[in-house]
Protein backbone atom coordinates (compact mmCIF):
# COMPACT_ATOMS: atom_id res chain seq x y z
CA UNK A 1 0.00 0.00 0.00
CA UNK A 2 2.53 2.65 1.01
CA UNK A 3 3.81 2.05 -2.79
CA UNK A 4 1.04 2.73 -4.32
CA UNK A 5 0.44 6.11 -2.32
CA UNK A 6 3.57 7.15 -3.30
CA UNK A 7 3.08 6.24 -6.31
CA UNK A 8 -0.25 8.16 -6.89
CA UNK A 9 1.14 11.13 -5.15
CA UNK A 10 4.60 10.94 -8.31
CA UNK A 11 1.58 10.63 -10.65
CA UNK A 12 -0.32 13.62 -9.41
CA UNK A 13 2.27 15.81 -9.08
CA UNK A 14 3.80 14.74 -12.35
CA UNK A 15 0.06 16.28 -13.87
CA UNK A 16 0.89 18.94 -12.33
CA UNK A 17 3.68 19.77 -13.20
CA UNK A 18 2.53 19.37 -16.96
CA UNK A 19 -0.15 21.61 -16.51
CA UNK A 20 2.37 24.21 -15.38
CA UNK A 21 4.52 23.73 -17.40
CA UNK A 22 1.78 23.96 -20.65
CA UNK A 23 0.46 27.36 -18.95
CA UNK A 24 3.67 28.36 -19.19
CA UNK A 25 4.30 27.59 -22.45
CA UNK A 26 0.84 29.83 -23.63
CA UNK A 27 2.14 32.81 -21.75
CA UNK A 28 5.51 32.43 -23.36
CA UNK A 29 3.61 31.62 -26.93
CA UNK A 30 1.46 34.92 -25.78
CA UNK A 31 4.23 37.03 -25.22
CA UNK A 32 6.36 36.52 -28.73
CA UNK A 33 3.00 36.90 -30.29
CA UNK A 34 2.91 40.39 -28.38
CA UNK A 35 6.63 41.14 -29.00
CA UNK A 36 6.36 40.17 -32.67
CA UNK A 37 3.01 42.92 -33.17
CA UNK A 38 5.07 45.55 -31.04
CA UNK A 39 7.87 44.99 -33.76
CA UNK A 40 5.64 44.95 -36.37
CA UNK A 41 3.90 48.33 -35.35
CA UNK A 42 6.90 50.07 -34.55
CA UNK A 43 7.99 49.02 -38.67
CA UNK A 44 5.42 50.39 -39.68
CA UNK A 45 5.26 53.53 -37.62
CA UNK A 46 8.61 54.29 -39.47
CA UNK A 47 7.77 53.68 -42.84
CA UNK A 48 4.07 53.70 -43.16
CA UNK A 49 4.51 52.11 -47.19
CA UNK A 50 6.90 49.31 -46.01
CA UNK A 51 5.53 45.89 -47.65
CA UNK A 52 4.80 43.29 -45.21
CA UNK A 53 5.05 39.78 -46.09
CA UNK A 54 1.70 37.27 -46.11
CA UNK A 55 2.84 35.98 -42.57
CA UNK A 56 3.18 39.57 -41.31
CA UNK A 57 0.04 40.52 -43.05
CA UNK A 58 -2.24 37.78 -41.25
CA UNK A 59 -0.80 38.28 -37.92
CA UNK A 60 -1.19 42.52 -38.35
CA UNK A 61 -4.81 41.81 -39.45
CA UNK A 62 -5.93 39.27 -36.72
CA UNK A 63 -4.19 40.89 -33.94
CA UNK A 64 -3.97 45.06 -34.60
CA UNK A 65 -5.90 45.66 -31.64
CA UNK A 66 -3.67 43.81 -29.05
CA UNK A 67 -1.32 45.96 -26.87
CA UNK A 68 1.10 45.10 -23.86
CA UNK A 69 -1.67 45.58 -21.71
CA UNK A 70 -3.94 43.18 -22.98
CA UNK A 71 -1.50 39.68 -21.68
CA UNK A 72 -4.26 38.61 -19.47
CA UNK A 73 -5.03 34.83 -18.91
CA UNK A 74 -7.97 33.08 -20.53
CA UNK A 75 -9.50 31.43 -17.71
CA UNK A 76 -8.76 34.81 -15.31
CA UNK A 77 -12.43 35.68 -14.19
CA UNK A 78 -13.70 39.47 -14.13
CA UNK A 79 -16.63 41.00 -13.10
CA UNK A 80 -17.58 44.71 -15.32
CA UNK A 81 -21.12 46.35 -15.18
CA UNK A 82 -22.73 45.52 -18.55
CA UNK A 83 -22.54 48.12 -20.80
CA UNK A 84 -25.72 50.65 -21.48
CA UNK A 85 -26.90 52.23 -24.79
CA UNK A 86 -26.80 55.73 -24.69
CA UNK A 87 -30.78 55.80 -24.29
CA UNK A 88 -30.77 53.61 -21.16
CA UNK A 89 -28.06 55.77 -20.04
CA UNK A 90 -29.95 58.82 -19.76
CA UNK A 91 -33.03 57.28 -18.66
CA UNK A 92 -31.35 55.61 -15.31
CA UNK A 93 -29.64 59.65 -14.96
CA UNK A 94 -32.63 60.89 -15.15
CA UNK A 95 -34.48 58.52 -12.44
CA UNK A 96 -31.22 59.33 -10.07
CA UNK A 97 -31.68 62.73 -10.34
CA UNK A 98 -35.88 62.34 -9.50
CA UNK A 99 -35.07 60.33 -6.86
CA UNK A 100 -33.08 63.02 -4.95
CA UNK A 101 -35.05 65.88 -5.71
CA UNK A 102 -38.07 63.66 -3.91
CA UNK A 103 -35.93 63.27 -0.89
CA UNK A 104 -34.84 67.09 -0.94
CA UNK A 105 -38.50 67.72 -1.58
CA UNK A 106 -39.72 65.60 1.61
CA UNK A 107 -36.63 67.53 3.63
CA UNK A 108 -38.10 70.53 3.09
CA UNK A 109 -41.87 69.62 3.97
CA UNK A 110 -39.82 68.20 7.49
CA UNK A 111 -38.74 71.43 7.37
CA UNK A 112 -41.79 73.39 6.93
CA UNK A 113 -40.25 75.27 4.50
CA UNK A 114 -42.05 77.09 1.62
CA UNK A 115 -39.19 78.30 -1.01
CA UNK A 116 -40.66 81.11 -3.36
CA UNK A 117 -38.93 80.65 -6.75
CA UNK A 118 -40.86 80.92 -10.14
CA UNK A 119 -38.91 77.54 -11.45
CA UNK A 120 -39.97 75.87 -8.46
CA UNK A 121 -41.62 72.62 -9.51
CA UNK A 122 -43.85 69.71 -8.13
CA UNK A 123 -41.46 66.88 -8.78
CA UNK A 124 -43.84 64.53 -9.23
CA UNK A 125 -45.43 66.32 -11.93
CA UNK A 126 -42.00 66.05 -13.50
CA UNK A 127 -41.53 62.04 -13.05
CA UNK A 128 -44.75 61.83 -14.58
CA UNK A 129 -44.28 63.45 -17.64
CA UNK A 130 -43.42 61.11 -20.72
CA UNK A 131 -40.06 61.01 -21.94
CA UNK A 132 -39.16 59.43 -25.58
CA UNK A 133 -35.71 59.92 -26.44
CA UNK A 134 -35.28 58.91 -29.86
CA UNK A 135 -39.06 60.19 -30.72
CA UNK A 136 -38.08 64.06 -29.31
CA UNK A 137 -34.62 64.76 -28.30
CA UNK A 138 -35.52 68.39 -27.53
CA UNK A 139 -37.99 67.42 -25.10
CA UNK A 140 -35.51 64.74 -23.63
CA UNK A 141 -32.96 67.10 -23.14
CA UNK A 142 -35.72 69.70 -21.37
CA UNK A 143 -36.36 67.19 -18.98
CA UNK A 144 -32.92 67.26 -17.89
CA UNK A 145 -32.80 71.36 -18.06
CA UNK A 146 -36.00 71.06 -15.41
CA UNK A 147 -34.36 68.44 -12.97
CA UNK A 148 -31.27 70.34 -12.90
CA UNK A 149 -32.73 73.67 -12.41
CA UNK A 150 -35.00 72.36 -9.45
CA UNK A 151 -31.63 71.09 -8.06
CA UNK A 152 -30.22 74.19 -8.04
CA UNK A 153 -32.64 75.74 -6.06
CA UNK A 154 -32.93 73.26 -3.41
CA UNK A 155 -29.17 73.17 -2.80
CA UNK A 156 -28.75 76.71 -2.92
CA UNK A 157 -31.75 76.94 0.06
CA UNK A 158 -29.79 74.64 1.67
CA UNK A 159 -26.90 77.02 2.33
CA UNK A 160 -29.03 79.60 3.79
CA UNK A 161 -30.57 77.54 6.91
CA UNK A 162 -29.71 77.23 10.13
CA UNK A 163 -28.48 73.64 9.85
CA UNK A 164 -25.78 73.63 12.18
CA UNK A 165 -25.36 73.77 16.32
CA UNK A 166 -24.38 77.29 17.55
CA UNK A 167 -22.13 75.88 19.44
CA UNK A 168 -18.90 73.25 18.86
CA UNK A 169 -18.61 71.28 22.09
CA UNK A 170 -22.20 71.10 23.70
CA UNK A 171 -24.59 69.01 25.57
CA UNK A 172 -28.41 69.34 26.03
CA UNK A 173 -29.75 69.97 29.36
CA UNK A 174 -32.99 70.37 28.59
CA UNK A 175 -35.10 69.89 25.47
CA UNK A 176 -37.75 71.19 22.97
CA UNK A 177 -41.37 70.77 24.32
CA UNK A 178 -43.07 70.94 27.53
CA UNK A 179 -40.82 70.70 30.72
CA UNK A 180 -41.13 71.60 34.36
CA UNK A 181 -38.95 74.91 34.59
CA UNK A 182 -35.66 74.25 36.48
CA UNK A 183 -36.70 77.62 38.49
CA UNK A 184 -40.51 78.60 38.50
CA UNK A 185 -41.09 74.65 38.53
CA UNK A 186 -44.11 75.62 36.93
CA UNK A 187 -45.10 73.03 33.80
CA UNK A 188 -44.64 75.14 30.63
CA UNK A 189 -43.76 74.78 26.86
CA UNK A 190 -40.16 75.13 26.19
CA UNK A 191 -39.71 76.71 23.06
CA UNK A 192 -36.24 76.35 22.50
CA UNK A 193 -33.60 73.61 23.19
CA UNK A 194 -30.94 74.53 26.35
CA UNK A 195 -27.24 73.56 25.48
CA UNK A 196 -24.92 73.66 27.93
CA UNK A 197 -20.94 73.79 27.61
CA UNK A 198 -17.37 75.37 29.23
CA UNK A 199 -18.00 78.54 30.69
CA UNK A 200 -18.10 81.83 28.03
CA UNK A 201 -17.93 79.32 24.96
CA UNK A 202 -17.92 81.01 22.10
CA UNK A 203 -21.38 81.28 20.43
CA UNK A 204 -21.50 80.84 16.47
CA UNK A 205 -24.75 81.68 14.03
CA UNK A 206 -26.08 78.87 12.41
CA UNK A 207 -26.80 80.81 8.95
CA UNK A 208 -26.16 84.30 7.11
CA UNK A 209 -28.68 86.44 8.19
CA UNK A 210 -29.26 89.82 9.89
CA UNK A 211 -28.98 90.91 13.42
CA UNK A 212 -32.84 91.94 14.84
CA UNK A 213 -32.21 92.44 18.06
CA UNK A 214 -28.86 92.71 20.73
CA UNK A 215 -29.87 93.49 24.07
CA UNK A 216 -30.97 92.31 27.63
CA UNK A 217 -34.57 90.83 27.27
CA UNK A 218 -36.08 89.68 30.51
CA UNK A 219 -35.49 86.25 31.73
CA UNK A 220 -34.10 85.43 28.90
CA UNK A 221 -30.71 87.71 29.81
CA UNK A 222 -28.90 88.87 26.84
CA UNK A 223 -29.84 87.86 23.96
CA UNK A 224 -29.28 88.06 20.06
CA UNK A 225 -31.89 87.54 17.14
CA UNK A 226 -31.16 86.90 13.79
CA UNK A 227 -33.52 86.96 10.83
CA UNK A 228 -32.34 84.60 7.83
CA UNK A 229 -33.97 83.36 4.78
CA UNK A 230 -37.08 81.99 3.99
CA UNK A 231 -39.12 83.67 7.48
CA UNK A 232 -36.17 81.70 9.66
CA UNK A 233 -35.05 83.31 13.00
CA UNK A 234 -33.08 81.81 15.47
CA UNK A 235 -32.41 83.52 18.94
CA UNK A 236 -29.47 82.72 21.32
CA UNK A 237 -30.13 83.52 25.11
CA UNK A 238 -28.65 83.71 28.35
CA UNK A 239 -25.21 85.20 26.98
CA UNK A 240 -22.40 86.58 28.98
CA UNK A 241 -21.15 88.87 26.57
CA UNK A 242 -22.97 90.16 23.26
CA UNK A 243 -20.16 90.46 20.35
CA UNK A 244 -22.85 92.13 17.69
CA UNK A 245 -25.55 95.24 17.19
CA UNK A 246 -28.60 95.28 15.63
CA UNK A 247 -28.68 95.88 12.01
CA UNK A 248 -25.54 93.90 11.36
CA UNK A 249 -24.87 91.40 8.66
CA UNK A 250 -23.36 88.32 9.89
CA UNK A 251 -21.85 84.81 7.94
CA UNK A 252 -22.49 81.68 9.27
CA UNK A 253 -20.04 80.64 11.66
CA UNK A 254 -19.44 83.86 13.11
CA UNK A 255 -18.91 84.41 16.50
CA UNK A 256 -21.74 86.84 18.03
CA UNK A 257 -21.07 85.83 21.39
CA UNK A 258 -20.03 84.39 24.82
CA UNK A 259 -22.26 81.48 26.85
CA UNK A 260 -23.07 82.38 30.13
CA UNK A 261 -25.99 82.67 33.08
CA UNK A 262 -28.13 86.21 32.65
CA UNK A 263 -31.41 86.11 33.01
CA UNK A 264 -33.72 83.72 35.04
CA UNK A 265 -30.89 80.33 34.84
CA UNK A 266 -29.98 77.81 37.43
CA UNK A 267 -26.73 77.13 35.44
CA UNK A 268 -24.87 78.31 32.39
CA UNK A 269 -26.36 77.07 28.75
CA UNK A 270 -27.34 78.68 25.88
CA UNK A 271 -31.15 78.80 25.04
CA UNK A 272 -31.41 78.32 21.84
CA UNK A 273 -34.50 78.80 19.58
CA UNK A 274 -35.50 78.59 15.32
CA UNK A 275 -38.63 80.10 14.60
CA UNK A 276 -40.15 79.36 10.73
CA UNK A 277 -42.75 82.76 10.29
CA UNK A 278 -43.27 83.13 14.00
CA UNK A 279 -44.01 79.33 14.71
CA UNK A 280 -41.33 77.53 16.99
CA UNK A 281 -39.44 74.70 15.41
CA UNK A 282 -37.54 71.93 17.37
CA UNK A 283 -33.67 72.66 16.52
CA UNK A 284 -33.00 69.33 17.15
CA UNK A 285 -35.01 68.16 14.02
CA UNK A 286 -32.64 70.63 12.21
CA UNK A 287 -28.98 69.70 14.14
CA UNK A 288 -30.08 65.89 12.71
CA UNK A 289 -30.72 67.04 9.57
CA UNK A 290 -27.18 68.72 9.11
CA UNK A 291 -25.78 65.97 10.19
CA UNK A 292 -27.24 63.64 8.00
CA UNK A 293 -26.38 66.10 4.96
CA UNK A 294 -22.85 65.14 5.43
CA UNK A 295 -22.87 61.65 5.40
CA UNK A 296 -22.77 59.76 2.19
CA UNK A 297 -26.59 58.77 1.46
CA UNK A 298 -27.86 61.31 3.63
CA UNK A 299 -30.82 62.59 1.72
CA UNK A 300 -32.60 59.28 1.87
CA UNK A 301 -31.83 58.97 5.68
CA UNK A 302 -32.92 62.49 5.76
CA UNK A 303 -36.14 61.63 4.05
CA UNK A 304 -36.72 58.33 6.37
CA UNK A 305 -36.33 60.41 9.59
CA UNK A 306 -39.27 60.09 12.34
């Protein structure tokens, strides 16, 4: 028995062997063919006229298309997309660029946004609209002109809201809705969201806008108002130092002002409020939302959000 094994295992590795050695002998076959067309182009790259012979000939003809980068094995496996006609092309662009615009659409309805543009279109009314490429190119190529315009517009709104936190390092000590008030402990709507963080941090506005108001109001302390675009204010109360005046134009990301404890407080935070035409929003909704518009398929978990 132990003959035989040993015998079997000469055998197999005898086949193997063979099989190398055959592979082998392809590539090698493979590579003078490759060497022999690189000669042959470079001939006739310097004389264009030269006569080749009938071997020359056949091999030029069957094989003009072959470079040095095409020496890849026959039995390699590959996986490529399959390749689209220029009709399916622009059909499966098109359908990518209706299914963002219904997420951006369903961002701003979460939102409660209204954005006053005469080019501002229903996109369903555009998905529904029939599209025949090779029948009316001119009306294909409209399609595209609407889509992309209607992208523009939502993007651009996009740069004017008050996406971001006021400030960098924070944590919430008390949220948007109705709450027991950490001094009156009286039951009351809270209006804003309370973000607490190191003492006199510095205070940045979520959006370009326009300074409303700068002063001491009430319980609130100091406080700063800012009107932006589209009916949005925000206000930032409770500050220790005010860093703006009324009337002023400020960037988002400026810095208007300090955290601190004026007003009614049992601690330093920030109150922070976003108002859409007088109605208070939750900025929490909107500090998710900006968020989410940085990651990498963040319209659609923008769109999902409960």
């Amino acid at each position: 028995m132990p003959e035989q094994t040993n015998d079997i295992d000469f055998n197999a590795n005898k086949i193997k062997k063979s099989k190398s050695l055959i592979k082998d002998k392809k590539n090698i076959n493979e590579i003078d063919k490759l060497k022999k067309i690189e000669t042959l182009n470079k001939k006739l790259a310097s004389d264009p006229k030269k006569i080749l012979n009938n071997d020359e000939l056949d091999l030029f003809e069957k094989n003009h298309q072959i470079g040095v980068d095409d020496t890849i094995e026959k039995d390699a496996f590959y996986i490529s997309p399959p390749k689209l006609d220029e009709r399916v092309s622009n059909l499966r662009f098109i359908a990518s660029l209706d299914n963002e615009l219904l997420n951006l659409e369903k961002v701003f309805v979460k939102l409660d946004l209204q954005l006053k543009n005469n080019k501002l279109r229903n996109v369903k009314d555009l998905i529904n609209k029939e599209i025949d490429y090779k029948k009316n190119t001119q009306k294909f190529l409209m399609a595209f002109k609407e889509r992309l315009d209607l992208l523009a517009i939502y993007k651009n709104a996009l740069e004017f809201i008050p996406l971001k936190p006021p400030m960098e390092h924070y944590y919430v000590t008390s949220k948007y809705g109705k709450r027991k008030h950490p001094v009156t402990k009286k039951w009351r709507f809270h209006h804003g969201i309370d973000l607490a963080g190191t003492w006199q941090e510095n205070i940045k506005v979520s959006a370009d806008g326009v300074v409303t108001f700068a002063g001491y109001h009430g319980s609130f302390g100091k406080v700063i108002r800012i009107r932006h675009n589209y009916g949005i204010d925000t206000t930032y109360g409770h500050l220790a130092k005010i860093l703006v005046k009324k009337g002023q134009i400020v960037s988002e990301g400026q810095i208007i002002g300090k955290m601190g404890r004026t007003g009614r407080v049992d601690g330093a935070h920030l109150h922070y409020e976003i108002s859409v035409n007088g109605k208070s929003k939750n900025p929490a909704i909107y500090f998710s939302i900006g968020r989410k518009l940085l990651s990498r398929n963040s319209l659609k978990s923008i769109a999902d959000l409960k």
